[in-house]
N, C-alpha and C. Protein backbone atom coordinates (compact mmCIF):
# COMPACT_ATOMS: atom_id res chain seq x y z
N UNK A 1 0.83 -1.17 0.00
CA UNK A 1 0.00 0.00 0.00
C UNK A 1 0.89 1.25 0.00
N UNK A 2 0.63 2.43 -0.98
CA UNK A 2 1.64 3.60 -0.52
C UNK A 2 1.00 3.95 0.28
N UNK A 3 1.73 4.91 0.84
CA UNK A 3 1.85 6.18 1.80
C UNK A 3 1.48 7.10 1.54
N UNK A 4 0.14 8.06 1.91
CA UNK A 4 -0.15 9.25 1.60
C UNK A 4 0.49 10.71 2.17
N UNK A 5 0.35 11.35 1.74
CA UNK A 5 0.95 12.64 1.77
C UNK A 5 0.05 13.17 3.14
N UNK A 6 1.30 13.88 3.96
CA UNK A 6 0.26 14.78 4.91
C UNK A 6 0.21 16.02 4.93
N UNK A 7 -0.91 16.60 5.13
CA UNK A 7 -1.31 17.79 5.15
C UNK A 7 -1.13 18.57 6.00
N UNK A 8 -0.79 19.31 6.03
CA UNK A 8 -0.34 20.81 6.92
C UNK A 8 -1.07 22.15 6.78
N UNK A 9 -1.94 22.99 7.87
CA UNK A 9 -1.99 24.10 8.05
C UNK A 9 -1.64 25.37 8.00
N UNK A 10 -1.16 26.10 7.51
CA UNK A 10 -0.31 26.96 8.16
C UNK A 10 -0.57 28.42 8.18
N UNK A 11 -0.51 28.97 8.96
CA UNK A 11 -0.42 30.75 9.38
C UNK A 11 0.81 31.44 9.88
N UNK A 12 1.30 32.11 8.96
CA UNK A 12 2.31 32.88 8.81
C UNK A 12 2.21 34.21 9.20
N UNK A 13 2.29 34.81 10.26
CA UNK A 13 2.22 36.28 10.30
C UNK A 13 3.84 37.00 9.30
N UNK A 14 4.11 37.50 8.55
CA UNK A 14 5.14 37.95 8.12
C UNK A 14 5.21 39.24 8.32
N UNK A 15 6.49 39.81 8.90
CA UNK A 15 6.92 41.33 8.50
C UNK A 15 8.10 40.95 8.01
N UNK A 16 8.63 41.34 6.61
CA UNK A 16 9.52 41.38 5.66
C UNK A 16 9.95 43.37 5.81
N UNK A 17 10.90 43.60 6.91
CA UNK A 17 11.14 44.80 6.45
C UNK A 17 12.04 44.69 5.14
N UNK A 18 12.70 43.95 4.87
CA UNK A 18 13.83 44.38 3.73
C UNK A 18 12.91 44.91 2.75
N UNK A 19 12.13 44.00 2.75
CA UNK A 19 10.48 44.10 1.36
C UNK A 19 9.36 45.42 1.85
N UNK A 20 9.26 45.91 2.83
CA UNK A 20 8.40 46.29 3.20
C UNK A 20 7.11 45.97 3.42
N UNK A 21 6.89 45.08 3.52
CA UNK A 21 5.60 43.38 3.10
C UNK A 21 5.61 43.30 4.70
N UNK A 22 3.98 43.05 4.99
CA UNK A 22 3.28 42.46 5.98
C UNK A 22 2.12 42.25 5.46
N UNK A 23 2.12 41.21 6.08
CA UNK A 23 1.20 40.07 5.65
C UNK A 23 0.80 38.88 6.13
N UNK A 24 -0.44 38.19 6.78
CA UNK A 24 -1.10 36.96 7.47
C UNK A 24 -1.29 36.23 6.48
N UNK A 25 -0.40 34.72 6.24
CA UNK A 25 -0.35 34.23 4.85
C UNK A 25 -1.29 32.94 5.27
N UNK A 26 -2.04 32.17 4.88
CA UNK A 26 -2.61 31.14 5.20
C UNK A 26 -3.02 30.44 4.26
N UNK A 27 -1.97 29.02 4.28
CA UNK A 27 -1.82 27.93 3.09
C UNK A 27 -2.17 26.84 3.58
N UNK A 28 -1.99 25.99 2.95
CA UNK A 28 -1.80 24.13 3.11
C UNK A 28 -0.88 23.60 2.17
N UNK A 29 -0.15 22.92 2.82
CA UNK A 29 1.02 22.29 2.22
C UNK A 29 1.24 20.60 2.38
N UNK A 30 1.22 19.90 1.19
CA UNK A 30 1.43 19.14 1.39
C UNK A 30 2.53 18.13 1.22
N UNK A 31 3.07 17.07 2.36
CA UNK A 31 4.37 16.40 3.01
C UNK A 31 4.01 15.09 1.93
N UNK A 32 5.10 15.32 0.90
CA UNK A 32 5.30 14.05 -0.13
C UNK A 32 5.98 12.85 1.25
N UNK A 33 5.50 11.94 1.07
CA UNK A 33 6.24 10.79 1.85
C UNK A 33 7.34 10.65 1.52
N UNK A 34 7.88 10.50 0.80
CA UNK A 34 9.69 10.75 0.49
C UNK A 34 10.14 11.93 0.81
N UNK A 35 9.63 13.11 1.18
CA UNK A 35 10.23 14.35 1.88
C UNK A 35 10.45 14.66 3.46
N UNK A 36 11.21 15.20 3.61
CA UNK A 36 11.48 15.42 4.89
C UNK A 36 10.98 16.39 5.65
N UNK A 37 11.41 16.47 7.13
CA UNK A 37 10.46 17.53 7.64
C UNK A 37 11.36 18.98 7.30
N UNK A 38 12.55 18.66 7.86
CA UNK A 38 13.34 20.06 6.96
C UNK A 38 13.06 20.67 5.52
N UNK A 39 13.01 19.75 4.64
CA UNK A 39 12.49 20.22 3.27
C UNK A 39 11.29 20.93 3.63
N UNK A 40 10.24 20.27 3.75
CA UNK A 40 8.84 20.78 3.87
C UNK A 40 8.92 22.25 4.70
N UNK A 41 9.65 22.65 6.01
CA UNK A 41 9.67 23.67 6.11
C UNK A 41 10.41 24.47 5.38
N UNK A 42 11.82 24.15 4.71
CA UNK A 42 12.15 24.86 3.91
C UNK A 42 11.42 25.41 3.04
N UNK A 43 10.32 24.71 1.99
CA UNK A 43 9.10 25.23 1.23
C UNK A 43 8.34 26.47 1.84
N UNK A 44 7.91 26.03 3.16
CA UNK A 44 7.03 26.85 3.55
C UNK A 44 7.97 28.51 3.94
N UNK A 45 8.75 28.66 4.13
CA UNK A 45 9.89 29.65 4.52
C UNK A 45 10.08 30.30 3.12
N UNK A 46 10.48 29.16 1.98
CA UNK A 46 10.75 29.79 0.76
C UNK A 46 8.98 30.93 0.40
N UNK A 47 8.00 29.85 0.41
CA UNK A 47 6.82 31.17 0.02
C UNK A 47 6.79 31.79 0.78
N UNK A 48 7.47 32.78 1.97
CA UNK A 48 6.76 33.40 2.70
C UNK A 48 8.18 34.78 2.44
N UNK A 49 9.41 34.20 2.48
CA UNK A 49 10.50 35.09 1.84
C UNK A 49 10.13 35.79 0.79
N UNK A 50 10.14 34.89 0.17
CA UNK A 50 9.84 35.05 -1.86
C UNK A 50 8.27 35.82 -2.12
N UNK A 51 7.39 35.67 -1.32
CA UNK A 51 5.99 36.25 -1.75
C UNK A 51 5.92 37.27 -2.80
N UNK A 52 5.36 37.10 -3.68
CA UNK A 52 4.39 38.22 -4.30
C UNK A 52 2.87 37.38 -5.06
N UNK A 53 2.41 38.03 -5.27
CA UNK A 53 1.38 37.58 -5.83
C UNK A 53 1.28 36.44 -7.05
N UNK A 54 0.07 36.09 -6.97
CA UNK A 54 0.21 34.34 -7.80
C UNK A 54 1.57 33.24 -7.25
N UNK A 55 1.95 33.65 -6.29
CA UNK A 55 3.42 32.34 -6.12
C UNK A 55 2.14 31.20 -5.56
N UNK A 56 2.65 30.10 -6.10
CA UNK A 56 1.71 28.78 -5.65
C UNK A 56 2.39 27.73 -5.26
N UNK A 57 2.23 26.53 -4.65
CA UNK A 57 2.87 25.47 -4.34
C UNK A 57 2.63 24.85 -5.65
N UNK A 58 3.75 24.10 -6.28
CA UNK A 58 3.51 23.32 -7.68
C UNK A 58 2.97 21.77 -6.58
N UNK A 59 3.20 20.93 -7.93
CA UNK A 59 3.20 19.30 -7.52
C UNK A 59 4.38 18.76 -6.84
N UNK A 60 5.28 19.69 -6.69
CA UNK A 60 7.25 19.10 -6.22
C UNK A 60 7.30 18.01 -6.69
N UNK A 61 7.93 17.62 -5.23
CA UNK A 61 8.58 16.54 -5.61
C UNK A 61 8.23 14.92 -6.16
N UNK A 62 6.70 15.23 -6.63
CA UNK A 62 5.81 14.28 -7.21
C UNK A 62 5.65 14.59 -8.93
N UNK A 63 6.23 15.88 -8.85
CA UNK A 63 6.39 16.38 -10.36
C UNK A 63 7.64 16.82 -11.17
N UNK A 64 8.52 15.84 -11.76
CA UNK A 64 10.06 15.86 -11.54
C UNK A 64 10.15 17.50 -12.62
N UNK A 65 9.22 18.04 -13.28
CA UNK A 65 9.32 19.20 -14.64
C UNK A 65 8.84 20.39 -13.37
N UNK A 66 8.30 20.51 -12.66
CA UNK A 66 7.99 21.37 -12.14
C UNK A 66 8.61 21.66 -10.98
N UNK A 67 9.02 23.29 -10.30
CA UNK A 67 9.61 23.60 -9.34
C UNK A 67 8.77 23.40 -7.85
N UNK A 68 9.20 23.89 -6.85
CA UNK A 68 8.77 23.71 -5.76
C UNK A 68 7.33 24.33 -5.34
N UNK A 69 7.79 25.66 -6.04
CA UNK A 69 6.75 26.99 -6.46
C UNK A 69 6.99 27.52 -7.35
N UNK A 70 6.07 28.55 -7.92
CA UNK A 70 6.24 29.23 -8.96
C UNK A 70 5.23 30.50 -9.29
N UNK A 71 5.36 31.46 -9.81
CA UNK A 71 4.51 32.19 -10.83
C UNK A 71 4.49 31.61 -12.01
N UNK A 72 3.34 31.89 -12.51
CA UNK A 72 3.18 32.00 -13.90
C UNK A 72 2.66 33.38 -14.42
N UNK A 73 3.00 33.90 -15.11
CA UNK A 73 2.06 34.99 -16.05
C UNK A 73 1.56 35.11 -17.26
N UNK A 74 0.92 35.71 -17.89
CA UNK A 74 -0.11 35.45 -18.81
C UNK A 74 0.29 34.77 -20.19
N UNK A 75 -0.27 33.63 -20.50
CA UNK A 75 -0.15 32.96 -21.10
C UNK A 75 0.53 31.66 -21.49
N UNK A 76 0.72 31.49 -19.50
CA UNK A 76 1.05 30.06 -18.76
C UNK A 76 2.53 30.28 -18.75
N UNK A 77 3.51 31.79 -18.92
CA UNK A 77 4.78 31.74 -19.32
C UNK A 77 5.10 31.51 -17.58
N UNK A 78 6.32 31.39 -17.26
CA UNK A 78 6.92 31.33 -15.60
C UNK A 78 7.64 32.51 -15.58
N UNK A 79 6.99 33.48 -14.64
CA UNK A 79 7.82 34.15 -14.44
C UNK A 79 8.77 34.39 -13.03
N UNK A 80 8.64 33.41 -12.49
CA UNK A 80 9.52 32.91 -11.38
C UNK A 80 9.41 31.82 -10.94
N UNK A 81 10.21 30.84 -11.36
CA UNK A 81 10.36 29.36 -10.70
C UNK A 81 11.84 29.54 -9.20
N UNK A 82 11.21 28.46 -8.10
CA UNK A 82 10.91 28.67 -7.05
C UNK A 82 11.63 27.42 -6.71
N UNK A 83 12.86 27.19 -6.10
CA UNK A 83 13.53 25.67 -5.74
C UNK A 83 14.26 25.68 -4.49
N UNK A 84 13.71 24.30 -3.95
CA UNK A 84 14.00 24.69 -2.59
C UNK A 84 15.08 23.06 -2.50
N UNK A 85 16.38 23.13 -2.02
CA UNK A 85 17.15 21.86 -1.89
C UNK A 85 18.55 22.03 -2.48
N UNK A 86 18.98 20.85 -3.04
CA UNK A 86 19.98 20.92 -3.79
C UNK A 86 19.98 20.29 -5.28
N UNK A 87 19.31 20.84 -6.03
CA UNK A 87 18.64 20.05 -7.38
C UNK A 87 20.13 20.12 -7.96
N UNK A 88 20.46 19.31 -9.42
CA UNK A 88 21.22 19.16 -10.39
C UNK A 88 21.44 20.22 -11.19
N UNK A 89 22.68 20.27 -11.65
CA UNK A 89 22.59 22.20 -11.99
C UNK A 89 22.14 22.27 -13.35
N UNK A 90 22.02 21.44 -14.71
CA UNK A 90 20.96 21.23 -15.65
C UNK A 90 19.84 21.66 -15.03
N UNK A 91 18.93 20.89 -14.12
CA UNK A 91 17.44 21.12 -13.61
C UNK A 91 17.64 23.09 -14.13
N UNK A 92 18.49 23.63 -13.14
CA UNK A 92 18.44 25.19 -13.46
C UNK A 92 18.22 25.73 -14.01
N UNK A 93 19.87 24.83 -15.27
CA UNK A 93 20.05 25.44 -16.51
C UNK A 93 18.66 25.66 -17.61
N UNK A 94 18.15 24.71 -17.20
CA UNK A 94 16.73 24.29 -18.38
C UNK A 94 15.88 25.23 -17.82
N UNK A 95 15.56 25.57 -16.14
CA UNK A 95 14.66 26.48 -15.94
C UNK A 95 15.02 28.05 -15.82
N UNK A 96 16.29 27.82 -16.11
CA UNK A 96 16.37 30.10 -16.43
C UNK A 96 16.13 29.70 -17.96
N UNK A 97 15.98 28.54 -18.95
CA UNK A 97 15.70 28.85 -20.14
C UNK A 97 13.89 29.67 -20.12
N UNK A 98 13.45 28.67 -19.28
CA UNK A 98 11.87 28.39 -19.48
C UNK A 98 11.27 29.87 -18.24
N UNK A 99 11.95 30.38 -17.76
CA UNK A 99 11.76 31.36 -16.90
C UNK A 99 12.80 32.59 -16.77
N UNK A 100 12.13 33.77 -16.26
CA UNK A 100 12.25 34.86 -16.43
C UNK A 100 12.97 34.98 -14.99
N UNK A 101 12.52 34.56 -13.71
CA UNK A 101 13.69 34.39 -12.79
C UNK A 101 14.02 32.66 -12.15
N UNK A 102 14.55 32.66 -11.81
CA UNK A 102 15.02 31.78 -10.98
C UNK A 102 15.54 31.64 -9.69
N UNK A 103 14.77 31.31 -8.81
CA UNK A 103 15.86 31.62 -7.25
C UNK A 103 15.84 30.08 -6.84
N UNK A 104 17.15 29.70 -5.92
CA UNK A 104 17.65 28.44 -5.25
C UNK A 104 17.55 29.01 -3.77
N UNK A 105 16.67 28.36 -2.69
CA UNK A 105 16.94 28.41 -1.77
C UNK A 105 17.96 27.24 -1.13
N UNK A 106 18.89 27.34 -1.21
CA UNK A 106 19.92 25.75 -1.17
C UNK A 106 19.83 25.24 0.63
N UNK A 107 19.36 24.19 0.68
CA UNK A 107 19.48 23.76 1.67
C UNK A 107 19.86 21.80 1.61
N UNK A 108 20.04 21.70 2.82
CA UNK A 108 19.95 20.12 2.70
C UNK A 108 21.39 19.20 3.72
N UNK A 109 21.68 18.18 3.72
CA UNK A 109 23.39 17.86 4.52
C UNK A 109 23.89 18.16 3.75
N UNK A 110 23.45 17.83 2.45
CA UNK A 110 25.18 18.04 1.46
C UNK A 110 25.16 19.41 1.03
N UNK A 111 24.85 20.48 1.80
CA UNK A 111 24.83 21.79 0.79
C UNK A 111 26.01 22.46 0.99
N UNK A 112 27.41 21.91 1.49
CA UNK A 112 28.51 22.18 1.59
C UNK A 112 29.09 22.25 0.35
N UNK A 113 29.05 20.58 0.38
CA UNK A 113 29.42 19.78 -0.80
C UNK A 113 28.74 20.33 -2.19
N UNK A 114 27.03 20.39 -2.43
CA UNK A 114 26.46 21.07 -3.34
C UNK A 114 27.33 22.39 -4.32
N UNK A 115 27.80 23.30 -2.97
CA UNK A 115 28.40 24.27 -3.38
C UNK A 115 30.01 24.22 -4.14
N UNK A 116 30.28 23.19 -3.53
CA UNK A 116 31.66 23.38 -3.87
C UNK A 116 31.95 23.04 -5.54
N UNK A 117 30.80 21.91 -5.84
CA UNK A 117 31.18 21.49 -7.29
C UNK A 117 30.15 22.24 -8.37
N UNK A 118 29.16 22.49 -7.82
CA UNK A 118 27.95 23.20 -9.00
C UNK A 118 28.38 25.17 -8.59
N UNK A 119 28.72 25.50 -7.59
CA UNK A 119 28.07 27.03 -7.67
C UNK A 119 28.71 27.94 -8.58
N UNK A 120 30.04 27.51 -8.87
CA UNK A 120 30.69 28.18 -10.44
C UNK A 120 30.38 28.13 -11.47
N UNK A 121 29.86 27.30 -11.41
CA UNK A 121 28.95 26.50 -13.26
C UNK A 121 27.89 27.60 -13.15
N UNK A 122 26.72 27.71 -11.85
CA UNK A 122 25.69 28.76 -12.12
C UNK A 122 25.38 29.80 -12.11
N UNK A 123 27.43 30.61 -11.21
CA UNK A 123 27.52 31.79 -11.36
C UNK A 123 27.24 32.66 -12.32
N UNK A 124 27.21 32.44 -13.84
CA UNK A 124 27.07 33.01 -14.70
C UNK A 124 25.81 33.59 -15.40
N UNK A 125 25.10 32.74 -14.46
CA UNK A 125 23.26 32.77 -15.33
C UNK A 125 22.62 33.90 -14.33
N UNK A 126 22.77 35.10 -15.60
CA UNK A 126 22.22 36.14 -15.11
C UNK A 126 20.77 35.78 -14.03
N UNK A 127 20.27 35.12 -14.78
CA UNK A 127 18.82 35.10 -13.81
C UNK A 127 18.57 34.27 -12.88
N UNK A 128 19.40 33.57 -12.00
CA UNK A 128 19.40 32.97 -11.22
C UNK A 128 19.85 33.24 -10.14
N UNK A 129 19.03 33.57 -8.84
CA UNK A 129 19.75 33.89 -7.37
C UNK A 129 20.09 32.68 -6.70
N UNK A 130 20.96 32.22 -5.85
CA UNK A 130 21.10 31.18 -5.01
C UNK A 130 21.43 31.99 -3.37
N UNK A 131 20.06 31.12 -2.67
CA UNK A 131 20.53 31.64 -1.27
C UNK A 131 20.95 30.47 -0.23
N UNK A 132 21.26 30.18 0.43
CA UNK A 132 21.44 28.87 1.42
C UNK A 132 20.95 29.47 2.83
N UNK A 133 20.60 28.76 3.56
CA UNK A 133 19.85 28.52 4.83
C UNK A 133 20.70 27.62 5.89
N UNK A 134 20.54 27.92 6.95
CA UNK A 134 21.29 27.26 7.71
C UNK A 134 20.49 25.48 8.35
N UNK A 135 21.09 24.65 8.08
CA UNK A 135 20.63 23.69 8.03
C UNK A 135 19.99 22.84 9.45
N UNK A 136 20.91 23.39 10.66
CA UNK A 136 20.67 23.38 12.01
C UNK A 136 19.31 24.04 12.40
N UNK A 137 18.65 25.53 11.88
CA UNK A 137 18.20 26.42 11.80
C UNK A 137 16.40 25.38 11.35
N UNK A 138 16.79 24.91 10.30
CA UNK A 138 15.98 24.28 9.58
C UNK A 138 15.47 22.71 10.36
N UNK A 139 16.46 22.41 10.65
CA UNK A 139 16.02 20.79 11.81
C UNK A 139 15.39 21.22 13.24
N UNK A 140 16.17 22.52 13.53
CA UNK A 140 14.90 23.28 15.02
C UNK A 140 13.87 23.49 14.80
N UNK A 141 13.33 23.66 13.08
CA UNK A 141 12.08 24.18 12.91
C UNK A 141 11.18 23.34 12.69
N UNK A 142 11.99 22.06 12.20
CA UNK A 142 11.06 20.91 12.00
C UNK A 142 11.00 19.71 13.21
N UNK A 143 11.87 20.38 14.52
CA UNK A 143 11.44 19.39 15.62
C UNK A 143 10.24 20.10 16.29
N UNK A 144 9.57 21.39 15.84
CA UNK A 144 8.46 21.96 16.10
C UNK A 144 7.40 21.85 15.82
N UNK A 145 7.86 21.33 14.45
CA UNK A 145 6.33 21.08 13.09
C UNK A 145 5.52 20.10 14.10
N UNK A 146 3.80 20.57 13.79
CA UNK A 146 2.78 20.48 14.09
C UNK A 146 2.20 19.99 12.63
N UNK A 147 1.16 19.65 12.63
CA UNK A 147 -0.03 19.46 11.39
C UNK A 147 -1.08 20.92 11.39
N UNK A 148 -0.51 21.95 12.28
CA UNK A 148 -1.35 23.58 12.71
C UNK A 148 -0.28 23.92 12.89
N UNK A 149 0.74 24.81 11.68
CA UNK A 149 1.43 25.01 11.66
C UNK A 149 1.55 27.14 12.39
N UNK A 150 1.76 27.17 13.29
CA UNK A 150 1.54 28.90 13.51
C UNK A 150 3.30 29.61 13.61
N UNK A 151 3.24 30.46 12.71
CA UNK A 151 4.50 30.93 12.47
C UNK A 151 4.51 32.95 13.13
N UNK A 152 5.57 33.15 13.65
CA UNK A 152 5.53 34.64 13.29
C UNK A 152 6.72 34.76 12.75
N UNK A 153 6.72 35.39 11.30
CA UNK A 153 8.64 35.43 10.61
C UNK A 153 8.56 37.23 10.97
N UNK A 154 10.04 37.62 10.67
CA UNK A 154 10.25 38.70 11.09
C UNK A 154 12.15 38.38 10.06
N UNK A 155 11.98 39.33 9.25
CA UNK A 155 12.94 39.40 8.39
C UNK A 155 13.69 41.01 8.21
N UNK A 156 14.81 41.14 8.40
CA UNK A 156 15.28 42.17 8.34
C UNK A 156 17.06 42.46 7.95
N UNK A 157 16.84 42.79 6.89
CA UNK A 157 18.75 42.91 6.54
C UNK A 157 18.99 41.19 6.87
N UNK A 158 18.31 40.34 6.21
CA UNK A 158 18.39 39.21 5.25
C UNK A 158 18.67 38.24 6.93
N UNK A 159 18.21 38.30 7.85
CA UNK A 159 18.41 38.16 9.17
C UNK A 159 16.81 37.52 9.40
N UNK A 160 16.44 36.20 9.42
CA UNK A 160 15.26 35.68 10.02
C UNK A 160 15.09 35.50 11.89
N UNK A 161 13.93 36.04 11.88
CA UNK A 161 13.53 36.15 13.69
C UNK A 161 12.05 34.66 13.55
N UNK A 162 11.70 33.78 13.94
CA UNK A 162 10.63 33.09 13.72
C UNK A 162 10.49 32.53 14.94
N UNK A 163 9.51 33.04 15.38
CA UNK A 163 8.71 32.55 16.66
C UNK A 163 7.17 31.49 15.98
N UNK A 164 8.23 30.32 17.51
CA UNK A 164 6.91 29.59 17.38
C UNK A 164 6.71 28.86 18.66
N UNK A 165 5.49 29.37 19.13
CA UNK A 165 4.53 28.89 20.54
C UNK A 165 5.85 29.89 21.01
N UNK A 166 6.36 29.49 22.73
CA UNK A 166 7.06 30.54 23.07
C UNK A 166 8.93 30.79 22.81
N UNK A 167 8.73 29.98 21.66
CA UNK A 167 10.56 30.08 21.12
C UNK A 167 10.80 30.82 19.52
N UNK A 168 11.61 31.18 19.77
CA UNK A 168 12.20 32.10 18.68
C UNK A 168 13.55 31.76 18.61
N UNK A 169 13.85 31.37 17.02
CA UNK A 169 15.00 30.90 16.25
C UNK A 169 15.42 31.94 15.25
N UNK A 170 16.56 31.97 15.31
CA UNK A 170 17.35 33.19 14.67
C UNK A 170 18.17 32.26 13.43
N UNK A 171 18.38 32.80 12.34
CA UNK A 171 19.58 32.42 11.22
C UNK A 171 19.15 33.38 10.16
N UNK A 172 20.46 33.50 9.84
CA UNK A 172 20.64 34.52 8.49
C UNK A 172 20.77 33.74 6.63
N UNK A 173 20.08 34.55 5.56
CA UNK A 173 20.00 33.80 5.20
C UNK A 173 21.02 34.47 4.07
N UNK A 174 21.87 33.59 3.52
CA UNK A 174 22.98 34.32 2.80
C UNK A 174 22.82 33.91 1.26
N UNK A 175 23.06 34.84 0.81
CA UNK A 175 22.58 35.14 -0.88
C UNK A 175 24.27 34.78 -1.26
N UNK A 176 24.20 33.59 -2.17
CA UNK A 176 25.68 32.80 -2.92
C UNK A 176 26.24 33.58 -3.88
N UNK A 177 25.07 33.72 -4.87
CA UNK A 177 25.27 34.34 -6.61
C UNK A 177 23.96 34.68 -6.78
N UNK A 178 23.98 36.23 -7.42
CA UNK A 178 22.81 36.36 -8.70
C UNK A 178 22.66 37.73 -7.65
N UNK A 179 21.72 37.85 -8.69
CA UNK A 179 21.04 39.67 -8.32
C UNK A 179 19.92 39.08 -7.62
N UNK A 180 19.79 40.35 -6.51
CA UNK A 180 19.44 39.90 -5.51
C UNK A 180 17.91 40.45 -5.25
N UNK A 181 17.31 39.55 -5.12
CA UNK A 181 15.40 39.91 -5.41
C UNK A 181 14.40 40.41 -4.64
N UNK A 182 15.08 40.53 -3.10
CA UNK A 182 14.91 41.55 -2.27
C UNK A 182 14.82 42.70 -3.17
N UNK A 183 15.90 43.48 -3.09
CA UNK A 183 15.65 44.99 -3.78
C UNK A 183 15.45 44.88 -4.83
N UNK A 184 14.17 44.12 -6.26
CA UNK A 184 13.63 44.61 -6.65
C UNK A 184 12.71 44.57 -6.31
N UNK A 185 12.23 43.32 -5.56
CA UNK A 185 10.37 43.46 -5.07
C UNK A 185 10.56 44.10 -4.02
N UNK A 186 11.36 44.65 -3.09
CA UNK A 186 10.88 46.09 -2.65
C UNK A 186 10.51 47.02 -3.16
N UNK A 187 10.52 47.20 -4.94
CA UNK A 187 10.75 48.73 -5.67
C UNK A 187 9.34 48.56 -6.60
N UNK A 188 8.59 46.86 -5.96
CA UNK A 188 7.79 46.90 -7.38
C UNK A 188 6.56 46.88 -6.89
């Protein structure tokens, strides 16, 4: 018999000063059985950083062509695909073809390793940001996870504050390569 996917709640209070964005985000996300609890919050962290309008949860990791999240704009084009892990640096290459941006939130054990052999190869692709997350940061958040997920993020000079019930976890989140998408969706 497989294993079904579980479902998650979630309420996000966000203040994004870098962005100037506040906002009570309230999704459902759902935990592919081959994913982890770190991944899965990584997702949920990536839409709440990244927000602007139309970003959606794709099919992930049940849909090997599609990103984690994404925009689309008119006429089904992508105008921001959305990856959260350490994908293959082709996967990329093919999606700054098919998209207008591209951001990597890099996380995962091997995102040491990740970096050392792919991040020169993707330095070059104008449209691609890569940020990494601290991975410790990410396993505190998922020895928290609930199925009622209640978040307060608090982002400032690329510096995450996230309270949850009465604890608050701190990590910074550091931008690798690419132009950096903070300061334009602050300007837009």
């Amino acid at each position: 018999m497989a294993l079904s996917s579980i479902i998650y709640r979630a309420t996000i209070e966000l203040s994004h000063l870098d962005r100037n964005l506040y906002e009570t985000l309230h999704t459902t996300v759902a935990q592919h059985p081959s994913e982890t609890e770190e991944r899965l919050v990584a997702r949920l962290l990536a839409h709440a950083l990244f927000l602007e309008p139309e970003l959606v949860f794709t099919r992930g990791v049940c849909a090997g062509d599609e990103p984690d999240l994404w925009v689309k704009g008119a006429g089904g084009r992508i105008t921001l695909w959305l990856e959260v892990g350490l994908p293959a640096p082709e996967r990329l290459l093919r999606a700054s073809r098919h998209s207008d941006r591209v951001i990597l939130l890099a996380c995962g054990p091997a995102c040491w390793n990740w970096q050392e052999l792919h991040l020169a190869k993707l330095a070059g692709m104008p449209n691609l940001t890569v940020y990494t997350i601290d991975q410790r940061f990410l396993a505190q958040l998922a020895a928290r996870l609930q199925r009622s997920i209640v978040w307060s993020l608090t982002v400032t000079e690329r510096t995450l504050y996230l309270t949850v019930g009465d604890d608050t976890l701190e990590t910074t989140l550091v931008r690798l390569v690419g132009p950096d998408p903070f300061q334009a969706m602050a300007h837009a």
